[in-house]
N, C-alpha and C. Protein backbone atom coordinates (compact mmCIF):
# COMPACT_ATOMS: atom_id res chain seq x y z
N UNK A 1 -12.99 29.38 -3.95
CA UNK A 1 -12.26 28.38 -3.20
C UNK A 1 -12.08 28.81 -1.75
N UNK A 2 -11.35 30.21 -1.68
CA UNK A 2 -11.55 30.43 -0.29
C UNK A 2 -12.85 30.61 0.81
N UNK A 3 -13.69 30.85 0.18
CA UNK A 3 -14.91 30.66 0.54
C UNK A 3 -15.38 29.29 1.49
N UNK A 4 -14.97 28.44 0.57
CA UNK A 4 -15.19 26.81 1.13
C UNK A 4 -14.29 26.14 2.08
N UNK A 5 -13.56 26.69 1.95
CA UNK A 5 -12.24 26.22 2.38
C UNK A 5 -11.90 26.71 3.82
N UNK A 6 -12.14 28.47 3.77
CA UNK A 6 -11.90 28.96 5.18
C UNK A 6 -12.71 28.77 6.54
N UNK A 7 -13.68 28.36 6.41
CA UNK A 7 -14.41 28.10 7.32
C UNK A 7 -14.31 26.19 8.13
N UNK A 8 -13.34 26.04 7.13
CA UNK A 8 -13.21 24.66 7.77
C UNK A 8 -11.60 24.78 8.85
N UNK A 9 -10.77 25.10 8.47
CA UNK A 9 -9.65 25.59 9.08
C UNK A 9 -10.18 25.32 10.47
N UNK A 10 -10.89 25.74 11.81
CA UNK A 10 -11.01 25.56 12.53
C UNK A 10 -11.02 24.17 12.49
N UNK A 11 -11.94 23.15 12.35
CA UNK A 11 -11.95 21.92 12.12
C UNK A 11 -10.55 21.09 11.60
N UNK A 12 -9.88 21.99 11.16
CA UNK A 12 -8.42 20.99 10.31
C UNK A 12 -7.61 20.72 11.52
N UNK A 13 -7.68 22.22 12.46
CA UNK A 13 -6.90 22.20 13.08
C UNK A 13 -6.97 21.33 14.65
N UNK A 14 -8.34 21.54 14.93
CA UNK A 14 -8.87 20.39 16.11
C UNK A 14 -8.53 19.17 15.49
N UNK A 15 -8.81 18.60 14.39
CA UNK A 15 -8.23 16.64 14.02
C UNK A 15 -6.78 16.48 14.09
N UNK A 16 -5.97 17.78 13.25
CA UNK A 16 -4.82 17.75 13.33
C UNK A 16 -4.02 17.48 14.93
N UNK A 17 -4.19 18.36 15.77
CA UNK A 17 -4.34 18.56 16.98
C UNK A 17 -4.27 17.09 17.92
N UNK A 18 -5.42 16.57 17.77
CA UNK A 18 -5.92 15.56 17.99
C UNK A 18 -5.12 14.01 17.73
N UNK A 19 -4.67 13.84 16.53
CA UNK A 19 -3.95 13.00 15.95
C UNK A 19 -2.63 13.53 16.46
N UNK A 20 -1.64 14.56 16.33
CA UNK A 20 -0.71 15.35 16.39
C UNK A 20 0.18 14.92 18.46
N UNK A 21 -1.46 15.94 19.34
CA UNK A 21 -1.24 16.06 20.06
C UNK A 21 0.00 17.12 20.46
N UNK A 22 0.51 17.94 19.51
CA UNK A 22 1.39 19.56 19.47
C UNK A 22 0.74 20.16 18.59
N UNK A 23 0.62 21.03 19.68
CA UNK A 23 0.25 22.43 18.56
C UNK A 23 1.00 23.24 17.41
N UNK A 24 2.11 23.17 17.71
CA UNK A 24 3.02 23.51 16.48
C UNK A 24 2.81 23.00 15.20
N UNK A 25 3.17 21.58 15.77
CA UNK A 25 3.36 19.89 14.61
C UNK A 25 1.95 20.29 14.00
N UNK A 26 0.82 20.15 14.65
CA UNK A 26 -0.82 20.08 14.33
C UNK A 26 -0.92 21.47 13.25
N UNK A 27 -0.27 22.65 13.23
CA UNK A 27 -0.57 24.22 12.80
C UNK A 27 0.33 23.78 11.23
N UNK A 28 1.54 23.18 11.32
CA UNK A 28 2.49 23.46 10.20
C UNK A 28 1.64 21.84 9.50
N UNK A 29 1.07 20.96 9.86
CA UNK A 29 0.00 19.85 8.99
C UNK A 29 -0.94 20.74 8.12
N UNK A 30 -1.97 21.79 9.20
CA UNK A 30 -2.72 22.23 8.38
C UNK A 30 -2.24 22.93 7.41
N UNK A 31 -1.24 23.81 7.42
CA UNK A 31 -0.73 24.66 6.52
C UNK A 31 -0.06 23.76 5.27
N UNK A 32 0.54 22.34 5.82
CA UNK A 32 1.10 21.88 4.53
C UNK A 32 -0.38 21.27 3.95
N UNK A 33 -1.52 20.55 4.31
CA UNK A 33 -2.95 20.05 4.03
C UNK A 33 -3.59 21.61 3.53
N UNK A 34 -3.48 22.73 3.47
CA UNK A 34 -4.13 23.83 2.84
C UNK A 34 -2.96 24.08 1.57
N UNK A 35 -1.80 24.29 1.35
CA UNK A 35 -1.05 24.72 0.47
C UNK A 35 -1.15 23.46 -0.73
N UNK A 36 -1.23 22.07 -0.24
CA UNK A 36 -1.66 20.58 -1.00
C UNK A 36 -2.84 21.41 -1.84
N UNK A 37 -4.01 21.53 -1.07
CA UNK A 37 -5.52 21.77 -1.57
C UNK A 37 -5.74 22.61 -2.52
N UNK A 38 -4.49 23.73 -2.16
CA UNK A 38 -4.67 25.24 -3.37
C UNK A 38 -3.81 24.87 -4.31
N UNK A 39 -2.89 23.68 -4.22
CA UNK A 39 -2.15 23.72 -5.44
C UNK A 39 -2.50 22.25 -6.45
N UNK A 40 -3.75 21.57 -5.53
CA UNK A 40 -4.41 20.52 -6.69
C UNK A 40 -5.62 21.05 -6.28
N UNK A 41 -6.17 21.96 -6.25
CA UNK A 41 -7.62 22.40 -6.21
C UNK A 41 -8.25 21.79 -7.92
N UNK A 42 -7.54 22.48 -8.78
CA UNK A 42 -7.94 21.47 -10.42
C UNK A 42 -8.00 20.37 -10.22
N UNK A 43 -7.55 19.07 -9.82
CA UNK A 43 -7.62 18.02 -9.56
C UNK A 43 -9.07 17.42 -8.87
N UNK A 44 -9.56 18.38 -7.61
CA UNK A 44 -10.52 17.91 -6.86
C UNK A 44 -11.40 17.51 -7.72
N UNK A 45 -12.10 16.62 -6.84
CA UNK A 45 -13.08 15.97 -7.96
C UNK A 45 -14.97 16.64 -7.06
N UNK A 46 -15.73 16.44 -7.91
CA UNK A 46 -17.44 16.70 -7.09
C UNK A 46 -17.42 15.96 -6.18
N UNK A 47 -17.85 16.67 -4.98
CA UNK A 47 -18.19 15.98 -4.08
C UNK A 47 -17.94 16.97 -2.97
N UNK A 48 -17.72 16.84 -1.40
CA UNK A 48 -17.53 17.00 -0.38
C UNK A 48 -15.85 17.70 0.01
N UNK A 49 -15.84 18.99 0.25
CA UNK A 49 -14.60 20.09 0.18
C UNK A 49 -14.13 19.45 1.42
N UNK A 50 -15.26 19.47 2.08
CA UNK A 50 -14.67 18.57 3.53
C UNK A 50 -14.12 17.35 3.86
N UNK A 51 -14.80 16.52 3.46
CA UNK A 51 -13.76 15.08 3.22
C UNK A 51 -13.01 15.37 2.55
N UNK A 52 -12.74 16.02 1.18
CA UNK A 52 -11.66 16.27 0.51
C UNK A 52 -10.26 17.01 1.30
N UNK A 53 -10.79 17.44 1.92
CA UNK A 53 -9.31 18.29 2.99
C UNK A 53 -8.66 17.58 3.92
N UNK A 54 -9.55 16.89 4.52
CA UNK A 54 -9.55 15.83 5.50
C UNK A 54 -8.94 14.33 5.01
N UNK A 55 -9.17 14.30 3.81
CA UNK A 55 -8.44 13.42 3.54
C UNK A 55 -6.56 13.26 3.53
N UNK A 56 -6.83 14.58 2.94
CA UNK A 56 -5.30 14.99 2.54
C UNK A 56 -4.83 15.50 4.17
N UNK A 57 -5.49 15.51 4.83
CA UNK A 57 -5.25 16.38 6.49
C UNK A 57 -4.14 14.52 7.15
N UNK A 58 -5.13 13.64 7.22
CA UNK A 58 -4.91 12.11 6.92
C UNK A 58 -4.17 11.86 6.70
N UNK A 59 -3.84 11.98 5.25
CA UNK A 59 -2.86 10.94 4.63
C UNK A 59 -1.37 11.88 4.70
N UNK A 60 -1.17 13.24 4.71
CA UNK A 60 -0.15 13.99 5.38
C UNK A 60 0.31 13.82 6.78
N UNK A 61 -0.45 13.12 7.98
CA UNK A 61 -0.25 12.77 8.88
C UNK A 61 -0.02 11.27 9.40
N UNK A 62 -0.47 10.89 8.32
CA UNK A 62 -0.09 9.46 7.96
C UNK A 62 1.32 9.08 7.48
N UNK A 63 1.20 10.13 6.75
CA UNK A 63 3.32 10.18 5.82
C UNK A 63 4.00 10.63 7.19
N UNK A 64 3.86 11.34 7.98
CA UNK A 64 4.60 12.01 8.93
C UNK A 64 4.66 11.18 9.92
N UNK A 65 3.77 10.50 11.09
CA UNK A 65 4.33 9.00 11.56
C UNK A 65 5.12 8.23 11.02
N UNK A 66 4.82 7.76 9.91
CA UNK A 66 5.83 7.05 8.83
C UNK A 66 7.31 7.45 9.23
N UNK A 67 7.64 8.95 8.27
CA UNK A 67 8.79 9.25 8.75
C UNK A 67 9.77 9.30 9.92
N UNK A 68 8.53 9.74 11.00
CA UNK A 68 9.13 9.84 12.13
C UNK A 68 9.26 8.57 12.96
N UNK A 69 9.18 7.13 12.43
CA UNK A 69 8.81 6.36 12.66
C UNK A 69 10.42 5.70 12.08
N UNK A 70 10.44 6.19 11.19
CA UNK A 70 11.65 5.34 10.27
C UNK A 70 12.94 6.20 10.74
N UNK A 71 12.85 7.62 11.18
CA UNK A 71 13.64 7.68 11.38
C UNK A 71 13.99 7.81 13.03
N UNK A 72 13.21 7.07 13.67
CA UNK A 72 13.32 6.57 15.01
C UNK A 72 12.99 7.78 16.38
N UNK A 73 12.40 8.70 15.52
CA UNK A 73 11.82 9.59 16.82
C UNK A 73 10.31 9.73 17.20
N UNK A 74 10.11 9.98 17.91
CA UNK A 74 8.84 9.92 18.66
C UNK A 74 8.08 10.79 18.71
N UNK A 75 6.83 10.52 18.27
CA UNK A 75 5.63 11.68 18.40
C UNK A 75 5.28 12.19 19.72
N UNK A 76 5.38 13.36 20.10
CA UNK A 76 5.04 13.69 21.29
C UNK A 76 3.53 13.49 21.30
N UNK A 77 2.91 12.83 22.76
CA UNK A 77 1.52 12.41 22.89
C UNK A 77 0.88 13.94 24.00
N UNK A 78 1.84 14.08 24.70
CA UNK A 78 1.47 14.55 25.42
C UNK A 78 1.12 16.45 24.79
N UNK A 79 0.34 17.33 25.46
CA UNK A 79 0.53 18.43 25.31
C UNK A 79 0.81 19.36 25.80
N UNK A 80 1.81 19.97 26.18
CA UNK A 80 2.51 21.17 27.20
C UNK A 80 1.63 22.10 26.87
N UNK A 81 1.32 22.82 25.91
CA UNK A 81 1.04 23.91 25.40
C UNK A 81 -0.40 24.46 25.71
N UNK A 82 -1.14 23.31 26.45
CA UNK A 82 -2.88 23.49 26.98
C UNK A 82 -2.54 24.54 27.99
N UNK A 83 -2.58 25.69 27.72
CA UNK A 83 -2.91 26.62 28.41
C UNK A 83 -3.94 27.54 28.73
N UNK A 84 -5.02 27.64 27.78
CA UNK A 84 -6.07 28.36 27.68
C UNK A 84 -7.09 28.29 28.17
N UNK A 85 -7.61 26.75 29.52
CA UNK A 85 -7.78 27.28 30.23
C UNK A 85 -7.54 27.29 31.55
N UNK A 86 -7.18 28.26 31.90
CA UNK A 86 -6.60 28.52 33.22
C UNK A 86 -7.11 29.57 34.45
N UNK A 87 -8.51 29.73 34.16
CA UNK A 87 -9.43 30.49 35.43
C UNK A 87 -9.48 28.86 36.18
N UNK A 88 -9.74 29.99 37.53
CA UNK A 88 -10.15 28.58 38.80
C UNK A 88 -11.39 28.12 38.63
N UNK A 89 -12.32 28.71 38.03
CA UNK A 89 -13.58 28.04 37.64
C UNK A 89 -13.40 27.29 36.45
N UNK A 90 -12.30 26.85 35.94
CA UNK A 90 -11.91 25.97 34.61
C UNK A 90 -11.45 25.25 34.82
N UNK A 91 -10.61 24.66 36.04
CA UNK A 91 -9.54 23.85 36.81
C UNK A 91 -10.12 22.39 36.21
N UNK A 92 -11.44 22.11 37.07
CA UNK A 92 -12.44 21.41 36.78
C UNK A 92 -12.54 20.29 35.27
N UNK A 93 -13.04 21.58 34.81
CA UNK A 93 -13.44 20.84 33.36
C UNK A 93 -11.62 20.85 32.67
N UNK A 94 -10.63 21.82 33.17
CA UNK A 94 -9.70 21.32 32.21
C UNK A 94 -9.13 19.62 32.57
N UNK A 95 -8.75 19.58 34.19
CA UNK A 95 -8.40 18.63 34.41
C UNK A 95 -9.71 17.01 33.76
N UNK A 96 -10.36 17.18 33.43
CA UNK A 96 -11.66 16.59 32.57
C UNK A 96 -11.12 16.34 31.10
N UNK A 97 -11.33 17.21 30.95
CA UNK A 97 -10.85 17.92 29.32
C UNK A 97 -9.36 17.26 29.62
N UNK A 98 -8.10 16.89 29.97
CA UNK A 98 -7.40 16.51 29.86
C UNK A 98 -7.29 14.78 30.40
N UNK A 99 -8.01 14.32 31.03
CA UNK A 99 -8.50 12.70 31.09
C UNK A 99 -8.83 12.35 29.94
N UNK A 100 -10.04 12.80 29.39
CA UNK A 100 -10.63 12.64 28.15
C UNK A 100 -10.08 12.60 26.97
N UNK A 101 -8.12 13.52 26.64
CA UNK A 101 -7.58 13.51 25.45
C UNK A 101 -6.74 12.38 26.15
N UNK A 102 -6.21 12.01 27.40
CA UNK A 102 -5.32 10.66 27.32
C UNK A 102 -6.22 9.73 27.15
N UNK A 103 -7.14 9.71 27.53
CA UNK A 103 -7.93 8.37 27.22
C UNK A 103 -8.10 7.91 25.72
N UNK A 104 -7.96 9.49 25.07
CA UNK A 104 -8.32 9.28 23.87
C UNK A 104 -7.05 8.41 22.62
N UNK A 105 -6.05 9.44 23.31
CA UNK A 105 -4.67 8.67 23.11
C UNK A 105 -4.55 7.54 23.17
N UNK A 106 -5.16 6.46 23.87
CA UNK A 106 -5.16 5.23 24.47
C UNK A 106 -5.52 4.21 23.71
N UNK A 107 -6.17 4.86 22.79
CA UNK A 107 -7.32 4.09 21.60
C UNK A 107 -6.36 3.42 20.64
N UNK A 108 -6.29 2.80 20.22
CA UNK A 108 -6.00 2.59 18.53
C UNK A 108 -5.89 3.33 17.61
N UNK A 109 -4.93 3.78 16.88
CA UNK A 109 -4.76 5.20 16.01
C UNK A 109 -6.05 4.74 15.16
N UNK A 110 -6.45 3.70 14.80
CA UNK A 110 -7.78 3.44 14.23
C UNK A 110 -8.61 3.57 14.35
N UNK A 111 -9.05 3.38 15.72
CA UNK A 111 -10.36 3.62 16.04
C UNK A 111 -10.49 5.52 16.27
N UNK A 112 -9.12 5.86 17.30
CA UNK A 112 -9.22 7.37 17.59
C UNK A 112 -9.73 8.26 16.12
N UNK A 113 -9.08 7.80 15.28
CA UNK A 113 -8.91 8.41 13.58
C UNK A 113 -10.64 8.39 13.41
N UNK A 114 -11.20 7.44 13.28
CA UNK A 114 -12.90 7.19 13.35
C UNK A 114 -13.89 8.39 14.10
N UNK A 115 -13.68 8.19 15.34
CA UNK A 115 -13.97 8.65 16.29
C UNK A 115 -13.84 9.93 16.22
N UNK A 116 -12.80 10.62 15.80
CA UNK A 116 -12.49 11.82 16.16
C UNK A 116 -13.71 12.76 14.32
N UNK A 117 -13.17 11.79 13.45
CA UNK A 117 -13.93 11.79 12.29
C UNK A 117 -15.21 12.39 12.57
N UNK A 118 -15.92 10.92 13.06
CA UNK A 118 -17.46 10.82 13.15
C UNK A 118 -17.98 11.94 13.81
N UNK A 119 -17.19 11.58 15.37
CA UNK A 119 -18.36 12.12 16.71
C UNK A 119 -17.42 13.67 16.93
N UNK A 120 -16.47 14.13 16.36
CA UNK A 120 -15.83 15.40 16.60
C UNK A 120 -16.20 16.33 15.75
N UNK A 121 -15.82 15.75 14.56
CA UNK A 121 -16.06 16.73 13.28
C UNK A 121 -17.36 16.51 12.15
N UNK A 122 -18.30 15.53 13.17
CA UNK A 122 -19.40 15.70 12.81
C UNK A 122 -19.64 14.94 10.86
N UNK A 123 -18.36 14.53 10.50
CA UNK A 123 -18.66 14.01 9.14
C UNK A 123 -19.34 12.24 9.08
N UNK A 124 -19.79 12.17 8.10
CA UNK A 124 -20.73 11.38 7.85
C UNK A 124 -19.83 9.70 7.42
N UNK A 125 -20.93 8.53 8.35
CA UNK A 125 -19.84 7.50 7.77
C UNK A 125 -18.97 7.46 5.98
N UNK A 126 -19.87 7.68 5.37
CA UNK A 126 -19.14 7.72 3.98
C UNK A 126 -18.28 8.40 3.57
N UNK A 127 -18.25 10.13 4.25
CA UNK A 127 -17.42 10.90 4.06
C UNK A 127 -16.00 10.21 4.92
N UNK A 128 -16.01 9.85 6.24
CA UNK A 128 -15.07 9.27 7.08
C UNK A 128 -14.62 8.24 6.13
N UNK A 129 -15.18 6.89 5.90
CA UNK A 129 -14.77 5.82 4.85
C UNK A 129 -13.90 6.69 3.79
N UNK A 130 -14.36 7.71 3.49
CA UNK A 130 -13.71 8.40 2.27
C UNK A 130 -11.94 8.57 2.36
N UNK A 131 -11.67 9.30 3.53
CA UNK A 131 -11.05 10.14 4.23
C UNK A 131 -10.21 9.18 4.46
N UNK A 132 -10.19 7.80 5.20
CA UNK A 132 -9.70 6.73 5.68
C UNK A 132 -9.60 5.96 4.56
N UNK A 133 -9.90 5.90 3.28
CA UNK A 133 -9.92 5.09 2.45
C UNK A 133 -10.15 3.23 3.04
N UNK A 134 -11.38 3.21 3.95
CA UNK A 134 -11.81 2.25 4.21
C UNK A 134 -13.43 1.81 3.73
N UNK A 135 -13.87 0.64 3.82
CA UNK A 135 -15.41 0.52 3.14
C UNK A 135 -15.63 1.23 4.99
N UNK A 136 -17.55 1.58 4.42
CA UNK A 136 -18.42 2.54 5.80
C UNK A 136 -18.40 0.97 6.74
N UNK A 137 -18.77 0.15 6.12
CA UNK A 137 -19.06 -1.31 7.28
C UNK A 137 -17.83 -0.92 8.31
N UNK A 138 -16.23 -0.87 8.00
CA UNK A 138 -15.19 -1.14 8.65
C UNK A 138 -15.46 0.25 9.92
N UNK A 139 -15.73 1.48 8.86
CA UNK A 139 -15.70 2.46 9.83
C UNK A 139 -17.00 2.75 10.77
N UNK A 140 -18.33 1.83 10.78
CA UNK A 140 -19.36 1.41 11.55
C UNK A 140 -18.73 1.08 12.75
N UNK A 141 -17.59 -0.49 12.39
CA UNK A 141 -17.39 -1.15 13.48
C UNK A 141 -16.25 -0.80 14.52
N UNK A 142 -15.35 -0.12 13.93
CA UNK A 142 -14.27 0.66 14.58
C UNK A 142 -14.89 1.81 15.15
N UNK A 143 -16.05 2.60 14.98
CA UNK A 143 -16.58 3.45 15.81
C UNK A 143 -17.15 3.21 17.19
N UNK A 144 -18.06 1.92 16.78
CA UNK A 144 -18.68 1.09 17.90
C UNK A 144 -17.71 0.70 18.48
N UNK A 145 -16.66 0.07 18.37
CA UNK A 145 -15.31 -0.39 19.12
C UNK A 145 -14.64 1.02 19.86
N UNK A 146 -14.54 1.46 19.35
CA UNK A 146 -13.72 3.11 19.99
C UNK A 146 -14.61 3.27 21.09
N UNK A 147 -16.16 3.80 20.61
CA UNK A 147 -17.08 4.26 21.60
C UNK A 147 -16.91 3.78 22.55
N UNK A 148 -17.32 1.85 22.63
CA UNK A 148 -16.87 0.90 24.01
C UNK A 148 -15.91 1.08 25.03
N UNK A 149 -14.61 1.59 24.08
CA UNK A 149 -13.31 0.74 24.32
C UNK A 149 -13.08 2.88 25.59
N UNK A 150 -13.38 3.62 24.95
CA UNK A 150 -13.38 4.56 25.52
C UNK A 150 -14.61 4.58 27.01
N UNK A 151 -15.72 4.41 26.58
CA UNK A 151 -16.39 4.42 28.10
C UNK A 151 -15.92 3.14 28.72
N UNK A 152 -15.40 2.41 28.84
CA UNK A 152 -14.79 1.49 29.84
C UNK A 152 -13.60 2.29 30.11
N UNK A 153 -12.74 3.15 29.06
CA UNK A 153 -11.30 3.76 30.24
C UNK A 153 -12.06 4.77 30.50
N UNK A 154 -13.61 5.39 30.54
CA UNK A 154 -13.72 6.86 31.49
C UNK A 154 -14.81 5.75 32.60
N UNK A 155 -15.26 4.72 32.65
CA UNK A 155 -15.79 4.11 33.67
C UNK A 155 -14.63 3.28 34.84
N UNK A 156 -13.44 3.49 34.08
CA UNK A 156 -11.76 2.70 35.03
C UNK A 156 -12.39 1.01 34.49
N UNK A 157 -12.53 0.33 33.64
CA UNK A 157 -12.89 -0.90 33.68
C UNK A 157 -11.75 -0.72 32.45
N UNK A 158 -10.83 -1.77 32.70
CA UNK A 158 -9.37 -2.44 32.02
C UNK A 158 -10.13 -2.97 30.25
N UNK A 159 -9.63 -2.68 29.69
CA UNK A 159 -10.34 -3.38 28.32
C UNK A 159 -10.19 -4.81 28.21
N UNK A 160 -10.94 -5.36 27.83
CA UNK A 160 -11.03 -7.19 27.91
C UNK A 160 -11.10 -7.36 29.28
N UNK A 161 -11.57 -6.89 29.84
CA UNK A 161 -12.27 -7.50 31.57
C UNK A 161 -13.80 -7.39 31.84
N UNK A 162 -14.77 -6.98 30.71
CA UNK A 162 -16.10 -6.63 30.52
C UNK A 162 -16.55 -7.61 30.47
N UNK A 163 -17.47 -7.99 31.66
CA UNK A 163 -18.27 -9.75 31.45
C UNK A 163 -19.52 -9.01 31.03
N UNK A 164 -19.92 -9.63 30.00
CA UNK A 164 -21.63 -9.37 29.59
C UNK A 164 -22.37 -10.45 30.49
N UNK A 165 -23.15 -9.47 31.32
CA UNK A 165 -24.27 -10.29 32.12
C UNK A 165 -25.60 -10.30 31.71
N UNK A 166 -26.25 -11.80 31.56
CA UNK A 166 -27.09 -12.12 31.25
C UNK A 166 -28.58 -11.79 32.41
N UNK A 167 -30.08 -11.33 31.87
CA UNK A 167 -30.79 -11.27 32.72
C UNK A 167 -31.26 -12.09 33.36
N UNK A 168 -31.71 -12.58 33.97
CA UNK A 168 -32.06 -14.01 35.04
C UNK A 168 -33.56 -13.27 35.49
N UNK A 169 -34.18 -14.00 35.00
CA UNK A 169 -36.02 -14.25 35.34
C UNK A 169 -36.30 -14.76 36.47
């Protein structure tokens, strides 16, 4: 089990992260999404260790909006804690690297959830559908929607202001 399991940890912790946006909040998800996994590991069923973690990574972060939702406090979006990188030859790409996670923020917890799935952690529409407990069609079109909806906020074009222009012969 540990075998399969440890090498994904890096990965739990970038989606967590990601969705989270604190590093703390994002570290004590994975740890409650790894202690879940070792204590229904009997349960898992054949298939994919990775969607299987990821699922439960999900739906633990899913309960936790919920809560914090009901009981009227607020997810921090932002992240204080980006410190790592901080050479002057990093300035650059961090200030980059930090456009790129508000923009990302910006999305639809739906589409970001997709997105971060697909094109971050590299898992496969079915495994994502899995994970999301959605059919692959839904998570096709919410990807294509994210993708859009994101290069129009890194091109500055407002969402729903995109005229499709036709070619003229």
């Amino acid at each position: 089990m540990l075998v399969q399991v440890e090498p994904l940890i890096p990965a739990l912790r970038r989606y967590a992260r990601a969705l989270l946006r604190d590093r703390v909040a994002a570290d004590d998800l994975v740890q409650d999404c790894l202690e879940r996994a070792v204590s229904h590991w009997h349960q898992r069923r054949d298939g994919s260790v990775r969607a299987w973690l990821f699922s439960i990574l999900h739906n633990l972060a899913v309960t936790q909006f919920r809560q914090a939702t009901a009981r009227g406090r607020h997810m921090p979006i932002d992240d204080a804690g980006e410190r790592e990188l901080v050479s002057a030859a990093a300035q650059e790409h961090r200030l980059i690297y930090q456009d790129v996670l508000k923009k990302l923020a910006r999305l639809p917890e739906e589409q970001r959830a997709v997105l971060l799935l697909v094109a971050v952690e590299d898992l496969s529409y079915a495994d994502a559908a899995g994970v999301l407990k959605i059919p692959v069609g839904t998570v096709m079109s919410r990807l294509s929607r994210a993708r859009e909806r994101l290069l129009q906020e890194m091109e500055g074009v407002a969402p729903g202001n995109v005229v499709a222009l036709r070619g003229v012969k």
